[in-house]
Protein backbone atom coordinates (compact mmCIF):
# COMPACT_ATOMS: atom_id res chain seq x y z
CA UNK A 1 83.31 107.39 81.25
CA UNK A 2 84.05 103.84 80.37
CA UNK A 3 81.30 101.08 80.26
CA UNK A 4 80.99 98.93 83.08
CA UNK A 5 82.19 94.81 82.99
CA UNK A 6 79.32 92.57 82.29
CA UNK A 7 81.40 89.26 82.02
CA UNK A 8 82.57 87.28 85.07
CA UNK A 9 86.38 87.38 84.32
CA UNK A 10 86.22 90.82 83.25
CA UNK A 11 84.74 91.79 86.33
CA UNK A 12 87.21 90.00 88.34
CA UNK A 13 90.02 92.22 86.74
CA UNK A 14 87.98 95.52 88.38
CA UNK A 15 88.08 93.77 92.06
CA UNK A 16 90.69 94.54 94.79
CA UNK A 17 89.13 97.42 97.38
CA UNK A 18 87.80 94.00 99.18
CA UNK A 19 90.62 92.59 99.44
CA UNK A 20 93.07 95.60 100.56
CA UNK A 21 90.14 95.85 102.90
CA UNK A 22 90.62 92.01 103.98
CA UNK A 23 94.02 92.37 104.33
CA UNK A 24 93.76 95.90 106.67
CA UNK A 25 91.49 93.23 109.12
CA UNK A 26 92.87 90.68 109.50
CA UNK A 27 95.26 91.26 112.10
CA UNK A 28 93.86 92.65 114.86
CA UNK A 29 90.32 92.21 114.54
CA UNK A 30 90.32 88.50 113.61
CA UNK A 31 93.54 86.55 115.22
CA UNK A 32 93.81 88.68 117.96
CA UNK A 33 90.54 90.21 119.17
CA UNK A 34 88.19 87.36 117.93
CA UNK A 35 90.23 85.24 119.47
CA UNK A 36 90.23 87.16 122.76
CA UNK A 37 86.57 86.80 122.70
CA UNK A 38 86.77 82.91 122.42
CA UNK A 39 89.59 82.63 124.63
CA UNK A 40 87.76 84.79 127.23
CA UNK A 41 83.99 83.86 126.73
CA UNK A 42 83.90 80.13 125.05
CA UNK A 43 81.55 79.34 121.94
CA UNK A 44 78.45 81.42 123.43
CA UNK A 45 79.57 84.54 121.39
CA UNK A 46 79.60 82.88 118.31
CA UNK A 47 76.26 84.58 116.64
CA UNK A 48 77.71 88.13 117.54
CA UNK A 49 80.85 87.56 116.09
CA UNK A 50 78.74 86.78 112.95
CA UNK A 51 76.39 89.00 113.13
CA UNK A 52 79.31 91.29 113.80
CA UNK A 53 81.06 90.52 110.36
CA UNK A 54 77.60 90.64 108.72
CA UNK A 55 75.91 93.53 109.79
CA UNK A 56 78.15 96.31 108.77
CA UNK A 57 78.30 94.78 105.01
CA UNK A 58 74.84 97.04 104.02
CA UNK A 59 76.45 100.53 104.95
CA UNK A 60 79.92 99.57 103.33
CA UNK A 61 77.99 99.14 100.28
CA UNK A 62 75.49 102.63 100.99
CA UNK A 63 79.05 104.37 101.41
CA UNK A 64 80.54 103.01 98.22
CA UNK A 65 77.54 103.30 96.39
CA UNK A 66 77.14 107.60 97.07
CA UNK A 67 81.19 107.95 96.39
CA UNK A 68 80.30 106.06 92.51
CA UNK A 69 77.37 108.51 92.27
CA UNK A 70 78.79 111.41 93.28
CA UNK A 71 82.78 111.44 92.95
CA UNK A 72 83.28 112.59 95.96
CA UNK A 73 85.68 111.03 99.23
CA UNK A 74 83.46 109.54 102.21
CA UNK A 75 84.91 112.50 104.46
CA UNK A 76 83.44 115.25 101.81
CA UNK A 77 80.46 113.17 102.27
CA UNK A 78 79.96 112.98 105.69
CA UNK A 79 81.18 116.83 105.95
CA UNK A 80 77.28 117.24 104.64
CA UNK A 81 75.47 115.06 107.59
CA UNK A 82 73.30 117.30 108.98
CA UNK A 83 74.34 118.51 112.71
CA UNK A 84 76.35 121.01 114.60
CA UNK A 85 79.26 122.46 112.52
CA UNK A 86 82.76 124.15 114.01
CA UNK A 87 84.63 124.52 110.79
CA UNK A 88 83.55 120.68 109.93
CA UNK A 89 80.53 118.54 111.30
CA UNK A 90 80.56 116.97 114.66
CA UNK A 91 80.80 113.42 113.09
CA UNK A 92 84.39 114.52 111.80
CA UNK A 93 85.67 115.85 115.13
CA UNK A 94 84.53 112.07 116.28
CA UNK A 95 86.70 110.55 113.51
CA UNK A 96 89.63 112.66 114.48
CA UNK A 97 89.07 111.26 117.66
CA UNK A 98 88.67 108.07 116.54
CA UNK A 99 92.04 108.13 114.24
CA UNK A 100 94.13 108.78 117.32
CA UNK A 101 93.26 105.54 119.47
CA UNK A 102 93.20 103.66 116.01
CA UNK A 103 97.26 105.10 115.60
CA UNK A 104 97.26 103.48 119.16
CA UNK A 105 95.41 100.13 118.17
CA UNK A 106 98.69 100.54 115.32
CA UNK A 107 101.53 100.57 117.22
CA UNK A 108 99.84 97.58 119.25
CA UNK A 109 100.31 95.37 116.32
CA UNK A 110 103.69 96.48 115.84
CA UNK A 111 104.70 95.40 118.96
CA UNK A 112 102.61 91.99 118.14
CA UNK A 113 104.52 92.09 114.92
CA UNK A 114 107.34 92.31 116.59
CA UNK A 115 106.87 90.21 119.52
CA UNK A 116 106.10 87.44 116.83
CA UNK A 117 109.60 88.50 114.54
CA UNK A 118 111.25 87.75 118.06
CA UNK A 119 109.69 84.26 119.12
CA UNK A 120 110.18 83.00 115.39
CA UNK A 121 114.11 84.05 115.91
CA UNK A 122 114.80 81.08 118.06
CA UNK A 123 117.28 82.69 120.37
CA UNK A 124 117.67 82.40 123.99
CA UNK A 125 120.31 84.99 124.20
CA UNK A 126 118.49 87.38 125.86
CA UNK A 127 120.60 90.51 125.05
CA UNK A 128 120.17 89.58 121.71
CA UNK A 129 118.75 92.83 119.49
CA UNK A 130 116.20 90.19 118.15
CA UNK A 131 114.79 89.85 121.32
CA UNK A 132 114.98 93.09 121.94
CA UNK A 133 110.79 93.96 121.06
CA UNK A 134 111.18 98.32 120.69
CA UNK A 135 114.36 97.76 118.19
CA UNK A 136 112.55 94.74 116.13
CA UNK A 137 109.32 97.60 116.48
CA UNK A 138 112.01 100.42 115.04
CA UNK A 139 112.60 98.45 112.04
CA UNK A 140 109.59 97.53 111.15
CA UNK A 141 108.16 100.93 111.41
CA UNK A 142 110.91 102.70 109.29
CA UNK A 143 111.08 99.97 106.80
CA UNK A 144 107.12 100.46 106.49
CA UNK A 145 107.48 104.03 105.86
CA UNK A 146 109.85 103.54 103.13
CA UNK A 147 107.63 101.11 101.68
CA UNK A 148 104.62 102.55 101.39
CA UNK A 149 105.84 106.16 100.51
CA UNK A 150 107.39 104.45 97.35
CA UNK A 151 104.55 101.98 96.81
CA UNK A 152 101.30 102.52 94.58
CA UNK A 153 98.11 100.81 95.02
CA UNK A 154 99.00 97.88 92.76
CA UNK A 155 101.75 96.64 94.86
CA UNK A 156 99.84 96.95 98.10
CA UNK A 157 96.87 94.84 96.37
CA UNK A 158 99.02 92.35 95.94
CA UNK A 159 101.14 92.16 98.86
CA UNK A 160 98.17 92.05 100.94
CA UNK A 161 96.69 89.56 99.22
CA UNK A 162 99.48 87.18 99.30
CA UNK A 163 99.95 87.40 102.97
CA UNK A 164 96.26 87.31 103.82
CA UNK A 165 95.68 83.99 101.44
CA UNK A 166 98.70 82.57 102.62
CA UNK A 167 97.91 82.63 106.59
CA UNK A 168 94.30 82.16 106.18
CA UNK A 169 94.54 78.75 104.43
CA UNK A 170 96.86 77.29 106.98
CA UNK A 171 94.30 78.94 109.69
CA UNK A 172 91.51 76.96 107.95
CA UNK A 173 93.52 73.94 107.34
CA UNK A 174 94.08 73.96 111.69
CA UNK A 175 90.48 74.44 112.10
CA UNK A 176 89.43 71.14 110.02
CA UNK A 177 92.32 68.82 110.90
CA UNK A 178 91.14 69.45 114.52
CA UNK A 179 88.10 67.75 114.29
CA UNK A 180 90.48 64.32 113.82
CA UNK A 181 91.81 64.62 116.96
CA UNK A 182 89.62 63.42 119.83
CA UNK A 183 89.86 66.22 122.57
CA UNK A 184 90.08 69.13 120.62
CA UNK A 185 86.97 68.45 117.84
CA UNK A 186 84.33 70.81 117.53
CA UNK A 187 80.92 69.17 117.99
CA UNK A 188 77.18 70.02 116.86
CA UNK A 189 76.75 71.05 120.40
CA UNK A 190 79.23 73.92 120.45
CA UNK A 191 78.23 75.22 117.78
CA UNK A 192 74.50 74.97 118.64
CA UNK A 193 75.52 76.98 121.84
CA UNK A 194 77.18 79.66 119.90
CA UNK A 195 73.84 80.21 117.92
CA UNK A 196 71.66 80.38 120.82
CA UNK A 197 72.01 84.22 121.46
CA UNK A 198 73.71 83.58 125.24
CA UNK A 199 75.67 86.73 126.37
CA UNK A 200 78.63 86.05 128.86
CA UNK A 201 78.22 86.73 132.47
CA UNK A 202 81.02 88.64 133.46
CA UNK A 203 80.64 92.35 132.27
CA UNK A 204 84.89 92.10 131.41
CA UNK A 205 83.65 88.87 128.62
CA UNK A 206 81.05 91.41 127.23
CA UNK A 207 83.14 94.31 126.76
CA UNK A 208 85.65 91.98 124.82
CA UNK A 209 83.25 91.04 122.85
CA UNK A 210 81.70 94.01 122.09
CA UNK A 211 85.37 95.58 121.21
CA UNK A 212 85.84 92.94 118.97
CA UNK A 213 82.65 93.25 117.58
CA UNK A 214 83.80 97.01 116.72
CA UNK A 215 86.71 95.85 114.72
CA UNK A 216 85.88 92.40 113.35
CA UNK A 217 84.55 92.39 109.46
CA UNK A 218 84.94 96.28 108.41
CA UNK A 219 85.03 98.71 111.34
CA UNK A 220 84.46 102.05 111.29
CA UNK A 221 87.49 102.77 109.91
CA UNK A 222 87.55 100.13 107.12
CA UNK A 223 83.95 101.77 106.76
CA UNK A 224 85.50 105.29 105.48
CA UNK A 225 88.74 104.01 104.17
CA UNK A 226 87.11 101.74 101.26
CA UNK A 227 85.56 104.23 98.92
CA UNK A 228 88.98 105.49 98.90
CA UNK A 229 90.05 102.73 97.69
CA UNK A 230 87.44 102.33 95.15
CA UNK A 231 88.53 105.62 94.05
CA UNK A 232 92.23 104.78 93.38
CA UNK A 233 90.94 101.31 91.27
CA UNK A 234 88.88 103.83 89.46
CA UNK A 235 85.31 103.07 89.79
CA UNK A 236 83.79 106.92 90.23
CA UNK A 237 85.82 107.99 86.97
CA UNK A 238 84.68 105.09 84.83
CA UNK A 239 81.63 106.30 86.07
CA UNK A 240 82.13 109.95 85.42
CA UNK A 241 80.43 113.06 86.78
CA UNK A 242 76.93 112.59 87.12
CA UNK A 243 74.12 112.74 84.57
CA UNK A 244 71.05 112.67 84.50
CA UNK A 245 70.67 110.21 81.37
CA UNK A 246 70.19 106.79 80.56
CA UNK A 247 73.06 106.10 79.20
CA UNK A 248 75.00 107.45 82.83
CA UNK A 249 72.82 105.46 85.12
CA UNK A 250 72.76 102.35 83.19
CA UNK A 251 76.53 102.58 83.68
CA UNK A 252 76.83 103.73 87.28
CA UNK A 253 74.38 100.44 87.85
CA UNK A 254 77.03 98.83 86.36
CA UNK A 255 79.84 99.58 88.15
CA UNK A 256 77.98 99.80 91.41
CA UNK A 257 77.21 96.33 90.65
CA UNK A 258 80.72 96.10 90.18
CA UNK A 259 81.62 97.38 93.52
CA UNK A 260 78.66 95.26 95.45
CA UNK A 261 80.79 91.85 94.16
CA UNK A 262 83.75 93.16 95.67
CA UNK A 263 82.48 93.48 98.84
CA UNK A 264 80.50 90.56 99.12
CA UNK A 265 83.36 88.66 98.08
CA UNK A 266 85.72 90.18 100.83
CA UNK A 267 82.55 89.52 103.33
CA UNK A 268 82.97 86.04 102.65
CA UNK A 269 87.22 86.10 102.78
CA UNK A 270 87.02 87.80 106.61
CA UNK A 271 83.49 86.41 108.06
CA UNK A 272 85.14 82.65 107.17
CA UNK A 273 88.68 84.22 108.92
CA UNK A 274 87.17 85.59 112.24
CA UNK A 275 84.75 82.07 112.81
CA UNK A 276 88.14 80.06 112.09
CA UNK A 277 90.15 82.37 114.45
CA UNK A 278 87.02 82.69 116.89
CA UNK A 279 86.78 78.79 117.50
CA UNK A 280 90.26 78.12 117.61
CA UNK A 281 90.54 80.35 120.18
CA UNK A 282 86.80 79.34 121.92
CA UNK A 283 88.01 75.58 121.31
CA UNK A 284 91.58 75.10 122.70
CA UNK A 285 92.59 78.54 124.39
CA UNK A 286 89.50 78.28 126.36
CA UNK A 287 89.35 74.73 127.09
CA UNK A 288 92.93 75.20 128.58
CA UNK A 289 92.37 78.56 130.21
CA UNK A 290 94.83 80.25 128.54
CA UNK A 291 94.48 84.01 128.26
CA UNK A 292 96.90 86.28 125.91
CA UNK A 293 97.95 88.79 128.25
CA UNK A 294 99.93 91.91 127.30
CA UNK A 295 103.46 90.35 127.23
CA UNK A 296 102.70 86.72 126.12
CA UNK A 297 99.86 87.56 123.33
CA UNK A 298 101.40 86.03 120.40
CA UNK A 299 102.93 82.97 122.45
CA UNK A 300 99.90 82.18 124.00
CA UNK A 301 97.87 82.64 120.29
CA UNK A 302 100.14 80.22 119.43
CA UNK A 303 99.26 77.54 121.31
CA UNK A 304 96.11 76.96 118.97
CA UNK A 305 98.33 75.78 116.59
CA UNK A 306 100.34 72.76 118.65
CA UNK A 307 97.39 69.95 118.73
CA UNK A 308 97.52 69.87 114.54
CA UNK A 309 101.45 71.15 114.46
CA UNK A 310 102.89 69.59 117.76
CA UNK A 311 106.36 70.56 117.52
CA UNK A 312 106.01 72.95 114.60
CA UNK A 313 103.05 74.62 115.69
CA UNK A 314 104.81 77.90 117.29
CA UNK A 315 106.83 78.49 114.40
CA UNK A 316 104.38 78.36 111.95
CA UNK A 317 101.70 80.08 114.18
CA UNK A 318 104.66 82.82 114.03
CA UNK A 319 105.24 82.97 110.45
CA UNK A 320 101.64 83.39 109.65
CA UNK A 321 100.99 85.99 112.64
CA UNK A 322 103.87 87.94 111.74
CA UNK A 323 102.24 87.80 107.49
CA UNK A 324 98.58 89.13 108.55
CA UNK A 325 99.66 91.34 111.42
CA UNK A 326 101.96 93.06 109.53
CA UNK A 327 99.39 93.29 106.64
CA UNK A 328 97.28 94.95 108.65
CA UNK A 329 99.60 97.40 109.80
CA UNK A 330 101.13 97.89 105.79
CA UNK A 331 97.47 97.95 104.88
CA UNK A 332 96.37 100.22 107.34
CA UNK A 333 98.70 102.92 107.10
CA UNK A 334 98.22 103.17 103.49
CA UNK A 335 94.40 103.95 103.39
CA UNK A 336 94.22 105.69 106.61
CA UNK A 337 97.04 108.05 105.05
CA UNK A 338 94.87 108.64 102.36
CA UNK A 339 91.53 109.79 104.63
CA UNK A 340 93.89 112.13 107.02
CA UNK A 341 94.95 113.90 103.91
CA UNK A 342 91.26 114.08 102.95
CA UNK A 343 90.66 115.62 106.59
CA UNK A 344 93.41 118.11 105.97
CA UNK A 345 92.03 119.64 103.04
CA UNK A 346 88.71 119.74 104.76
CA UNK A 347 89.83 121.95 107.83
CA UNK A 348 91.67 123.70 105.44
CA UNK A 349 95.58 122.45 106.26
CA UNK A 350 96.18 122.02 102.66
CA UNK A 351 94.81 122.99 99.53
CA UNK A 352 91.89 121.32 97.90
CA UNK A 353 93.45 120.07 94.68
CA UNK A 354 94.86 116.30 93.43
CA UNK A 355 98.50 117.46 93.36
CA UNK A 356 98.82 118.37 97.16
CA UNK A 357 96.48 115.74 98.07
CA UNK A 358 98.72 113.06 96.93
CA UNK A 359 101.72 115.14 97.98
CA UNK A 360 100.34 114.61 101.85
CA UNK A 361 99.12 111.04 100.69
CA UNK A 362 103.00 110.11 100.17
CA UNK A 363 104.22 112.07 103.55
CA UNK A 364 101.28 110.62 105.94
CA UNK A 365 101.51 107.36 104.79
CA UNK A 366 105.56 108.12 105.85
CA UNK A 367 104.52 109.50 109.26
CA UNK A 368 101.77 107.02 110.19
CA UNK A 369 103.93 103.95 111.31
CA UNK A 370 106.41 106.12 112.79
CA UNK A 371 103.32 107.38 114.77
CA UNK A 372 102.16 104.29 115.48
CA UNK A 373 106.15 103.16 116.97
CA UNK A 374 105.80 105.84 118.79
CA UNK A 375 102.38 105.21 121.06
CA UNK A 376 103.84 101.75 121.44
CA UNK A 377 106.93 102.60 122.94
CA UNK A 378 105.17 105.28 125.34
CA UNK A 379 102.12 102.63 125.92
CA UNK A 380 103.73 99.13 125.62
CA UNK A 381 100.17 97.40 126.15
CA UNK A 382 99.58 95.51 122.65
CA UNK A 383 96.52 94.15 123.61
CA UNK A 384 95.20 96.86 125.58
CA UNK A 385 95.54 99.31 122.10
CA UNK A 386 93.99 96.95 120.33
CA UNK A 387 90.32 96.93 122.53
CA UNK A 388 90.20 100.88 123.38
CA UNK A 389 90.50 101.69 119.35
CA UNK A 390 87.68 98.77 119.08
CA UNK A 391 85.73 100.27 121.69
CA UNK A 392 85.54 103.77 119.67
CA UNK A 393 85.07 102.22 116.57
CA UNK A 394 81.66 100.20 117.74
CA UNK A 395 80.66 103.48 119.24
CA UNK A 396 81.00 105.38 115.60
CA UNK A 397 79.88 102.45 113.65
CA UNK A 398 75.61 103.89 114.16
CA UNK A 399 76.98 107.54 113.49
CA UNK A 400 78.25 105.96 109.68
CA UNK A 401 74.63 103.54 109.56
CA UNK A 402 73.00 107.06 110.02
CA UNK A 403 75.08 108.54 107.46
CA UNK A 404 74.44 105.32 105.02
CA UNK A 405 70.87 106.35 105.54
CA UNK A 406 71.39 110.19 104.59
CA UNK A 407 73.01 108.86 101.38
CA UNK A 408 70.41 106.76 100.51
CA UNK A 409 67.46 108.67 101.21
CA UNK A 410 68.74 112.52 100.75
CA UNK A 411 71.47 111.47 98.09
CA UNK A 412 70.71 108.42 95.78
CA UNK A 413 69.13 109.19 92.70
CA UNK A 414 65.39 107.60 92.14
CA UNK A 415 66.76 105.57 89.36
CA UNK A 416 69.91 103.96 91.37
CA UNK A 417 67.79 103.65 94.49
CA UNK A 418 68.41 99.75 95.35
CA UNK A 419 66.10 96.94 96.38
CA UNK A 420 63.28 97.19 99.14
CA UNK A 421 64.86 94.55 100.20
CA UNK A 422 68.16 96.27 100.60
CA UNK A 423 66.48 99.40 102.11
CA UNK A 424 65.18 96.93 104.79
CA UNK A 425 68.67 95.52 105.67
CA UNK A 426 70.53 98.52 105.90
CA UNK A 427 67.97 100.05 108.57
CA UNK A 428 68.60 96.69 110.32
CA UNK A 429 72.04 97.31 109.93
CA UNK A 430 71.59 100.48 111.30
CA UNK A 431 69.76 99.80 114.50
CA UNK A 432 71.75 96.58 115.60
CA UNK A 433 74.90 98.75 114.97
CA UNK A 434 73.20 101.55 117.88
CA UNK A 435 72.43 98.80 120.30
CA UNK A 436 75.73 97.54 119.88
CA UNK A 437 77.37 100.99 120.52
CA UNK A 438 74.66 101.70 123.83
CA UNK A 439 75.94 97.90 124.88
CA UNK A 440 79.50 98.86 124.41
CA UNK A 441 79.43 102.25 126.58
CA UNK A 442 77.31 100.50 129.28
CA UNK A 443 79.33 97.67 129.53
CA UNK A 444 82.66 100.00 129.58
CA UNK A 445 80.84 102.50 132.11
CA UNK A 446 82.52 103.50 134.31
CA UNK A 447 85.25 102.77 132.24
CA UNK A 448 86.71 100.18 134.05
């Protein structure tokens, strides 16, 4: 046990699950979803991208929260939700689900990756092998793989974090200078439409949306993958095994309050993200009626850059997609690899102890962009990927608000229960994320 940070810059050493969490959604849920949704619908869907980053905040918490308490992974956790059991519960058999169109939604951003590596190569030659989009997504993969079955968490705190910072300021630097060029400025108006709870008219606008609004802020799978996290930066073992003293639940309030920083604080680095990305893309993509298709996504994303960048615009649109796509996938990989071993042990693949979970930690995190390279070579849809792993993310996100609910009410000690307040939110949270999921069937049905 170790006592939990009470000053402000020694509780800014214990941060970083936010922030690997930033950097893992980036990518595709902000520059290129989000900005699907403005490109497609205009500022109207401005509140639900939001509400969208907002929302899901409360049961990220709940989830980190019971894995402080108890020590335990989020997929032990949610192995005890009540419901039908065949070896595991039914809400694992919809993660493993889940995982495979998210592997999918991965090798979509390595072909974005990749199809941004090839536009910044300024080549016309095209027989050249970096305008060739499967080899650039080849080399990226493997060189991932290398990477992150060498790497520890340190090194991927702090690669993600460079790349996020450095793409997001320029992002937010676009989005102001904008308003100095008459045309393309953002007025009181647009914005007031954005708040005024409008819903597109075309059913294809709403399921966008609705996708997006599955993988903007923390999906589902940023959901489960963050107490892992918290586990690696040590928060349950400062903690220690639960006791029912003073002395343990003064510190587990500590370094839950710990953990409830770092989250807010990444709430505030991704909800400011997706509103840049959402009306850059609802402010000149729309305007112009330009809509990223499969083969010209990152080209046409880049056009949001040329009224501040003219002539520079697409290469530094390029160099800054290729830095938070490719964090996402780096990101990605890493903690997913982490919950698949986790899922292992539970259907009993592997044994149940540290050493052969981190064994399988080191080989999945090898295997998952090589799966990912190769869904995109057998798919080749980028953008397509992207939605479909969206789409079953929104529709798990109320099966983890009713788990959030379990944990708090079944789980949490009485003396680490949190706020009224709180309690209030996260059953908020919990219904907007089921009419959300309902919304997001009905709007796919019959999946067309």
């Amino acid at each position: 046990m170790k006592p939990a940070p009470t000053r402000f810059f020694d509780i800014l050493k214990h941060l970083g699950p936010g922030i690997i969490i930033a950097g893992s959604i980036v990518g595709s849920g902000e520059l290129i979803a989000t900005t699907l949704v403005g490109a497609k619908t205009g500022f109207v869907l401005l509140w639900l991208i939001v509400l969208g980053c907002v929302i899901k905040v409360f049961t990220l918490i709940e989830f980190g929260r019971n894995t402080i308490i108890h020590s335990t992974s989020p997929l032990v956790a949610l192995n005890e939700i009540p419901g039908p059991k065949l070896k595991v519960r039914w809400i694992i058999w919809y993660w493993f689900f889940m995982i495979v169109l998210i592997i999918s939604q991965q090798g979509g951003i390595l072909g974005a990756t990749s199809q941004a590596v090839s536009a910044i190569s300024f080549t016309n030659n095209e027989v050249h092998w970096l305008n060739n989009i499967n080899i650039l997504s080849l080399i990226i993969a493997c060189i991932t793989a290398l990477m992150l079955y060498f790497g520890r968490f340190s090194f991927i705190q702090s690669f993600s974090t460079f790349l996020v910072f450095l793409f997001t300021t320029v992002t937010l630097f676009n989005v102001a200078y904008l308003q100095f060029i008459p045309g393309w400025e953002i007025s009181w108006a647009d914005i007031k439409e954005g708040f005024s709870m409008g819903i597109p008219a075309s059913k294809d606008g709403l399921a966008i949306a609705l996708a997006a609004f599955g993988l903007i802020g923390v999906g589902s799978s940023e959901i489960i993958m963050y107490p892992y996290w918290c586990l690696e930066k040590g928060y349950a073992k400062f903690t220690g095994p639960f006791q029912d003293t003073p002395e343990w639940h003064d510190n587990a309030k500590g370094w839950i309050k710990v953990l409830q920083i770092d989250a807010w604080l990444s709430l505030v680095v991704y909800t400011v993200t997706t509103v840049a990305f959402y009306l850059l893309g609802a402010s000149i993509l729309h305007r112009n009626e330009l809509l990223p298709e499969e083969n010209n996504l990152i080209t046409t994303l880049g056009e949001m850059y040329v009224p501040v960048f003219g002539l520079w615009a697409k290469p530094v649109f390029y160099a800054g997609a290729i830095a938070v796509l490719y964090s996402t996938f780096f990101v990605a990989a890493a903690g997913n690899a982490r919950v698949l071993a986790d899922s292992f042990a539970l259907v009993g693949i592997i044994k149940k102890d540290t050493l052969t979970h981190e064994k399988w930690t080191k080989i999945l995190s090898f295997a998952w962009p090589i799966a990912a390279l190769i869904l995109f070579l057998f798919i080749q849809a980028p953008k397509s990927m992207i939605i479909w792993s969206g789409i079953a993310q929104a529709v798990m996100l109320p099966m983890l608000a009713f788990a959030a609910l379990y944990f708090r009410y079944f789980k949490t000690p009485k003396k680490l229960t949190p706020h009224f307040i709180w309690q209030i939110f996260l059953i908020i949270s919990a219904i907007g994320m089921l009419i959300v999921a309902l919304w997001t069937l009905w709007s796919k049905w019959p999946f067309g």
